[in-house]
Protein backbone atom coordinates (compact mmCIF):
# COMPACT_ATOMS: atom_id res chain seq x y z
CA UNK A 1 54.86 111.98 57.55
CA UNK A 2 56.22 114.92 59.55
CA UNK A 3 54.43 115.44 63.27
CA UNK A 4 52.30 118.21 64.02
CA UNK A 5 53.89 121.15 66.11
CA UNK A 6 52.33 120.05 69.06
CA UNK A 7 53.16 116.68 68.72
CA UNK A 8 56.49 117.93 68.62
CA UNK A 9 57.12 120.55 70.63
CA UNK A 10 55.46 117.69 73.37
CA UNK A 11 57.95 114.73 72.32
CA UNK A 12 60.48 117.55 73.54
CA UNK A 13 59.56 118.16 76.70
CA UNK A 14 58.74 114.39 77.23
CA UNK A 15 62.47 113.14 75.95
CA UNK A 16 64.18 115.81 78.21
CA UNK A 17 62.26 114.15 81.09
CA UNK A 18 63.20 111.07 79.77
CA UNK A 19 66.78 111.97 79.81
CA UNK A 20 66.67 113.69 83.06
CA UNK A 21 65.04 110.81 84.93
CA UNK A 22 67.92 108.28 83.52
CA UNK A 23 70.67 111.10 84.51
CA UNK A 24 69.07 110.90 88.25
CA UNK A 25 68.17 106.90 88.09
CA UNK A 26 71.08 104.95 86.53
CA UNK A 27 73.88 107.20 86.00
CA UNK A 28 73.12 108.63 89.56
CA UNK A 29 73.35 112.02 88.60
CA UNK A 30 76.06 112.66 86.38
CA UNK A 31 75.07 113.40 82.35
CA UNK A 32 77.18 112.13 79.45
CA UNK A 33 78.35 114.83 76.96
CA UNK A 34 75.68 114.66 74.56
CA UNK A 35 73.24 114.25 77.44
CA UNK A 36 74.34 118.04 78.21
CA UNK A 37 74.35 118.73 74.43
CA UNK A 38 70.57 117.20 74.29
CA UNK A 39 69.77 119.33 76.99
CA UNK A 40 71.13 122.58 75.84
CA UNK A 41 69.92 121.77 72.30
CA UNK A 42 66.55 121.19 73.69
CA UNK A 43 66.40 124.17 76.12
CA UNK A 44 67.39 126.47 72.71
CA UNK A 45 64.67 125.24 70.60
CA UNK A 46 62.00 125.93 73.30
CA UNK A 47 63.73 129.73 73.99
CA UNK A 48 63.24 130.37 70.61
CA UNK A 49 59.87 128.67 69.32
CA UNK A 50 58.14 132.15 68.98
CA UNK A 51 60.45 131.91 65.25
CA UNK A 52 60.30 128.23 64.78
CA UNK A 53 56.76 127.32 66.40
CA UNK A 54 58.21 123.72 66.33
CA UNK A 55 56.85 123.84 62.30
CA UNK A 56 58.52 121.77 59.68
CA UNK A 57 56.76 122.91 57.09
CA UNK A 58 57.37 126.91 57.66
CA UNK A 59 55.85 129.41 55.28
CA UNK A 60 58.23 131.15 52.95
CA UNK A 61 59.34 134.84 55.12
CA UNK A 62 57.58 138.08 53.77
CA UNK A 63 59.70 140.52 52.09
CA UNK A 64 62.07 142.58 54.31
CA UNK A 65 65.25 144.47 54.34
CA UNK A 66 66.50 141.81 56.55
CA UNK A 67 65.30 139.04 54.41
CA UNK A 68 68.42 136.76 54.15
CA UNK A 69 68.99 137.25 57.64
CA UNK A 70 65.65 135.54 58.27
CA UNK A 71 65.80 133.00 55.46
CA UNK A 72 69.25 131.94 57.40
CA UNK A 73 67.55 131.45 60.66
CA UNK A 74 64.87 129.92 59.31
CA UNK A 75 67.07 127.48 57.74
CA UNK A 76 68.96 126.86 60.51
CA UNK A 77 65.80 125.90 62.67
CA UNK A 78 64.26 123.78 60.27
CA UNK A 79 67.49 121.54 60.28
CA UNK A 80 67.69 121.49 63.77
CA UNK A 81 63.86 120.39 63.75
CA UNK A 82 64.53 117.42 61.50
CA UNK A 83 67.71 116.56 63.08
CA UNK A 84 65.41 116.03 66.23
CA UNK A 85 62.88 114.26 64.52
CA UNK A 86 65.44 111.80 62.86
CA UNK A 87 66.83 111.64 66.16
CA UNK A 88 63.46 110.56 68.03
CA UNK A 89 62.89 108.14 65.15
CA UNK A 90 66.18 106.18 65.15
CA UNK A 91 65.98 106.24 69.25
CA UNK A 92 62.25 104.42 68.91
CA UNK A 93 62.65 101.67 66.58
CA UNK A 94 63.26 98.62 68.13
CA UNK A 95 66.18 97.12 69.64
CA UNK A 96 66.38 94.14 67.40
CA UNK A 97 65.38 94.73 63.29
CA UNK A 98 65.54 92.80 59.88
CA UNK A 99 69.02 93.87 58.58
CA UNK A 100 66.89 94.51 55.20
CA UNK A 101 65.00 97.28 57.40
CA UNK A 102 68.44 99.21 58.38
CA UNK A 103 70.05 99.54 54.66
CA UNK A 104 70.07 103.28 53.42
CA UNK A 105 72.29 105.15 50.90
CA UNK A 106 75.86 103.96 51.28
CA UNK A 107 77.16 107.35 52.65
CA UNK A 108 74.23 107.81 55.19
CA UNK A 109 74.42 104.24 56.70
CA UNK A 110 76.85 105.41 59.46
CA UNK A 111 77.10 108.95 61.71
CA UNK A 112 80.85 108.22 61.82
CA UNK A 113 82.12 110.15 58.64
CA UNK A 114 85.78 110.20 57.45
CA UNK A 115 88.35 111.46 58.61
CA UNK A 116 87.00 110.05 62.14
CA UNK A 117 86.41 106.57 61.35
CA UNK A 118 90.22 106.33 59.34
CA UNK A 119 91.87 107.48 62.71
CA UNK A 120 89.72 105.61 65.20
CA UNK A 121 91.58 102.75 65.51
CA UNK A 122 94.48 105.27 66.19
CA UNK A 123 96.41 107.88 64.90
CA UNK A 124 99.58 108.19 66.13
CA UNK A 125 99.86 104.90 66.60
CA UNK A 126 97.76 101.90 66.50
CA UNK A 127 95.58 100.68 69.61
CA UNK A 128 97.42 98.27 71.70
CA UNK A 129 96.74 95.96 74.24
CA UNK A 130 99.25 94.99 76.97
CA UNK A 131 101.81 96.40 74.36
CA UNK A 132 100.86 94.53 71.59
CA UNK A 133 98.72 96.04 68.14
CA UNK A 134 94.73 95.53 68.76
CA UNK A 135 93.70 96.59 65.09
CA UNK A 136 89.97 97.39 67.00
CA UNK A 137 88.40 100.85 66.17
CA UNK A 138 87.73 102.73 69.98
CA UNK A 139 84.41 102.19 69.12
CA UNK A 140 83.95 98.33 69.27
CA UNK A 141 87.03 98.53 71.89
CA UNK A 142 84.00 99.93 74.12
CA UNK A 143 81.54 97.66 72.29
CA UNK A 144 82.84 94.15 72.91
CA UNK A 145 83.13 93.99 76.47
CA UNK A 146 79.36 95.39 76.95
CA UNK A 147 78.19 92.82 74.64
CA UNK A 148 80.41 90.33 76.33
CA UNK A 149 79.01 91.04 79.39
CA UNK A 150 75.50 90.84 78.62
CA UNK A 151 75.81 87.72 76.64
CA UNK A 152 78.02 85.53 78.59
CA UNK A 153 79.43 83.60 75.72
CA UNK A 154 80.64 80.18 76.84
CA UNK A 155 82.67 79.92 73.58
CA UNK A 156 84.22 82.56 71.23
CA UNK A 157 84.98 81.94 67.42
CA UNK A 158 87.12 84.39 66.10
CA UNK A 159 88.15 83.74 62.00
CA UNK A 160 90.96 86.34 61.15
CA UNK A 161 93.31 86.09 63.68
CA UNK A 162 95.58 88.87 62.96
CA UNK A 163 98.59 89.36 65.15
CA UNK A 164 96.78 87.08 67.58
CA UNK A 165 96.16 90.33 70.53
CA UNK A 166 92.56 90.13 69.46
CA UNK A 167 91.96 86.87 70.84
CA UNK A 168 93.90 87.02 73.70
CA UNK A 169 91.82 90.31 74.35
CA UNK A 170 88.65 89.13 74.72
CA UNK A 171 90.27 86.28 76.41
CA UNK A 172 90.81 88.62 79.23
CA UNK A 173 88.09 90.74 79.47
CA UNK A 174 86.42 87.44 79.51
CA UNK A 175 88.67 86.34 82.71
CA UNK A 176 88.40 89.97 84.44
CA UNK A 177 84.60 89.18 84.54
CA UNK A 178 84.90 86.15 85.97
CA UNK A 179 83.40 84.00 83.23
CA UNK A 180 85.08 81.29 81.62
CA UNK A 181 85.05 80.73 78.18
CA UNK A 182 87.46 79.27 75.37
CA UNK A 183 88.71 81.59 73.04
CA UNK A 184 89.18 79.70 69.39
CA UNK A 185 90.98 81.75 66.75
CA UNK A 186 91.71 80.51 63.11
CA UNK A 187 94.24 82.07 60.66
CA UNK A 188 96.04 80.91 57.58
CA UNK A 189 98.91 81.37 59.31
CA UNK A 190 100.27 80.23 62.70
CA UNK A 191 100.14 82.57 65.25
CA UNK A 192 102.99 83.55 67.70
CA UNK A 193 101.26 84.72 70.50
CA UNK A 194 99.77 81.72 73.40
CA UNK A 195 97.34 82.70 76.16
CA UNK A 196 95.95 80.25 78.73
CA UNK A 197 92.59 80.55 77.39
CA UNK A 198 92.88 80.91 73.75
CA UNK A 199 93.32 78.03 71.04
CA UNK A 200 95.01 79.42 68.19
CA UNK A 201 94.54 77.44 64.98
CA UNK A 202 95.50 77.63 61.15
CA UNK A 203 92.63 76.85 58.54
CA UNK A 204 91.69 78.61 54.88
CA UNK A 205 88.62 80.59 54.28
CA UNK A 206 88.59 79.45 50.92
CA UNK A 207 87.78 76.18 52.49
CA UNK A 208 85.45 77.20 55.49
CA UNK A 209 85.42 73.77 56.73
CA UNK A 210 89.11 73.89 57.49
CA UNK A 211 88.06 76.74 59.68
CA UNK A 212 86.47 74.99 62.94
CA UNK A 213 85.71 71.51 62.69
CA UNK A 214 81.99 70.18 63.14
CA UNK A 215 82.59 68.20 66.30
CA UNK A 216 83.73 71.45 68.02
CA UNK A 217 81.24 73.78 66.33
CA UNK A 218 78.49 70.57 67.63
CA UNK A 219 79.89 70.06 71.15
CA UNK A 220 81.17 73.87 72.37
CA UNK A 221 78.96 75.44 75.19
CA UNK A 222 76.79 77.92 73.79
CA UNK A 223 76.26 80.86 73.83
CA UNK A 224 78.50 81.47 71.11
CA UNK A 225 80.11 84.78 70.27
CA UNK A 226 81.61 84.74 66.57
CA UNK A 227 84.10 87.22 65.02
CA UNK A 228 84.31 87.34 61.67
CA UNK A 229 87.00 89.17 60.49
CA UNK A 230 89.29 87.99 57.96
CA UNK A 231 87.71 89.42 54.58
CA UNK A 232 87.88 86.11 52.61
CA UNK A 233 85.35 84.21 50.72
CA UNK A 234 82.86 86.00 53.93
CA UNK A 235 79.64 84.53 52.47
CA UNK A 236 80.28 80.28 52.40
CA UNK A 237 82.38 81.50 55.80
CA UNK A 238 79.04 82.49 57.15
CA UNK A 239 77.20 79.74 55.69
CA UNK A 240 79.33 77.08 57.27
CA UNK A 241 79.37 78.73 60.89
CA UNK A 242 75.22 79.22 60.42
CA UNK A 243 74.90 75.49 60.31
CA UNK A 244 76.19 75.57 63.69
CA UNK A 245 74.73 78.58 65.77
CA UNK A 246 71.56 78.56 68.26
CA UNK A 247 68.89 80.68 69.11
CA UNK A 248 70.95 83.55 70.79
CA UNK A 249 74.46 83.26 69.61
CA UNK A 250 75.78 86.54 68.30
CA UNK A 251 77.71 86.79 64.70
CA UNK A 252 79.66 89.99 64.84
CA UNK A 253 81.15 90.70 61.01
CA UNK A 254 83.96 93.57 61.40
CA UNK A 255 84.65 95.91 58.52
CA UNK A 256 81.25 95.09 57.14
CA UNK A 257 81.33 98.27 55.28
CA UNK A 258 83.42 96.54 52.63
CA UNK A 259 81.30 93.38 53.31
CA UNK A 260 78.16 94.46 51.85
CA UNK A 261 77.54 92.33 48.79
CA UNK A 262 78.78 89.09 50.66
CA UNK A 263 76.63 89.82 53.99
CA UNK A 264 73.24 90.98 52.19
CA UNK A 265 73.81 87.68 49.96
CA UNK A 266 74.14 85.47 53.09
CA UNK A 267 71.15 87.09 54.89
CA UNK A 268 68.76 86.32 51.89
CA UNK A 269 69.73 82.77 51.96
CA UNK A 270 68.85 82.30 55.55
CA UNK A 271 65.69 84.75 55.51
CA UNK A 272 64.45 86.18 59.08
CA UNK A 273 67.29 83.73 60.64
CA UNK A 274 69.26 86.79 62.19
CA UNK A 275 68.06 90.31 63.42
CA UNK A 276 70.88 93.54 63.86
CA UNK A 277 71.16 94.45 67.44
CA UNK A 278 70.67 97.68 67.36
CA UNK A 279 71.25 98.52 70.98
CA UNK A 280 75.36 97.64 70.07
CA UNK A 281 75.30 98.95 66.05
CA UNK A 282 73.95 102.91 67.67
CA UNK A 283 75.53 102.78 71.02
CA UNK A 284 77.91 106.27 69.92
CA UNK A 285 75.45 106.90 67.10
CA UNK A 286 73.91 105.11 63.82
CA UNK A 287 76.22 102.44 62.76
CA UNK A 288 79.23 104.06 64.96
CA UNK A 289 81.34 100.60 64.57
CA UNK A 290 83.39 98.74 62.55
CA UNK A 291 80.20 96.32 61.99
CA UNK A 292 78.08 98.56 60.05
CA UNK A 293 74.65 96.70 60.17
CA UNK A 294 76.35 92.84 61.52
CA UNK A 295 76.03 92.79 65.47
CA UNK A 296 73.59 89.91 64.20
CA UNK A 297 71.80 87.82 66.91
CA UNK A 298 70.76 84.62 65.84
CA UNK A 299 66.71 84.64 66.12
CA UNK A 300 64.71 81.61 67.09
């Protein structure tokens, strides 16, 4: 149901306060770029609210020579009002939802649209770190280490380990916070790379149990932060590594886009076990990651 014109033209002024008051508080003073777009955005829609009157639901214009003109504007404000309203909704819902709750049409399920997402991970080249390929979009480049922060993992579980510079990645933003926390990191096969604090393995994610053994996945420190990214037989992966996680681990599936079947299967097997944290999934936007819908936090 669409809010009243009031309602709305009040939820405006109260989220520019709202913005203003975390400009001044926590990031003492100095807006982010769509912080000034919200702002300008907002201050236009108030300027102009004698056309608008904050209505989604105008009445057709009357007849005039300069009808077009008018249906054009008219246009143009009502999809500025529902891109505000859609805005207001997405910011409300709660930080942690049933991934069943966040599944829309395929093509609307993330604000990062082709050709942005294909060049994110680089363009000209690919990402690196310390001179060697990170194959991580900039998006969960800037994800990772907040989550990492917050959560504190005492153990990371990475399946896919690629050229091995993922790993050894987190191992060091890991380090530079001045946590300490084993890095393991399976792949079918052997990796080159060696870092003090990662444990680079080989197992088959056709047979998940080859992955991680069960004494480690028993006895590591928890929290746990898992990585799933190796886009093999993803479903039994998950199933093995659920046996295994607490109250509080995170399960972050990369690439989920292409993951869909396999991660909606596992979820309905292991029913209001894991919630989408949405607070990592719509940090740059809806679903503006790799992990479309899986930054999963195991529930109690």
């Amino acid at each position: 149901m669409s809010p009243a014109p009031d309602d709305l033209k009040r939820a405006a002024a109260a989220e520019r306060q709202r913005v203003e008051s975390r400009v001044k508080g926590n990031q003492g003073g100095v807006p982010t770029y769509f912080d000034l777009f919200l702002f300008e955005f907002l201050d236009a829609l108030k300027a102009s609210e004698s056309e608008h009157g904050w209505n989604l639901n105008p009445p057709a214009p009357r007849w005039s020579p300069f009808r077009s003109r008018r249906r054009a504007r008219k246009r143009r404000y009502l999809a500025e009002l529902q891109w505000f309203v859609r805005y207001l909704r997405d910011r409300d819902h709660e930080r942690l939802v049933p991934y069943q709750s966040r599944q829309r049409r395929r093509g609307d399920q993330s604000d990062i649209r082709s050709p942005e997402r294909m060049m994110s991970q680089g363009k000209s080249e690919c990402l690196s770190w310390k001179g060697m390929p990170l194959f991580k979009s900039v998006f969960d480049f800037a994800i990772f280490p907040t989550l990492i922060w917050e959560l504190k993992p005492a153990t990371v579980f990475e399946i896919g380990s690629g050229t091995g510079t993922s790993a050894c990645w987190m191992a060091d933003t890991i380090a530079g916070f001045g946590l300490e926390a084993l890095v393991h990191s399976v792949d079918i096969k052997p990796i080159g790379e060696s870092h003090p604090n990662v444990r680079f393995v080989t197992g088959d994610c056709m047979s998940p149990e080859t992955l991680f053994g069960a004494k480690l996945l028993r006895s590591a420190p928890h929290p746990y932060l898992v990585v799933e990214d190796a886009h093999e037989n993803v479903r039994n992966v998950l199933l093995y590594l659920d046996g295994f996680l607490e109250k509080g681990d995170y399960l972050f599936v990369e690439d989920s886009i292409d993951k869909h079947e396999a991660l909606s299967a596992f979820l309905a097997e292991r029913p209001d076990r894991y919630l989408v944290d949405t607070r990592y999934t719509d940090f740059f936007g809806r679903n503006a990651t790799s992990a479309i819908d899986s930054i999963l936090v195991r529930a109690p």
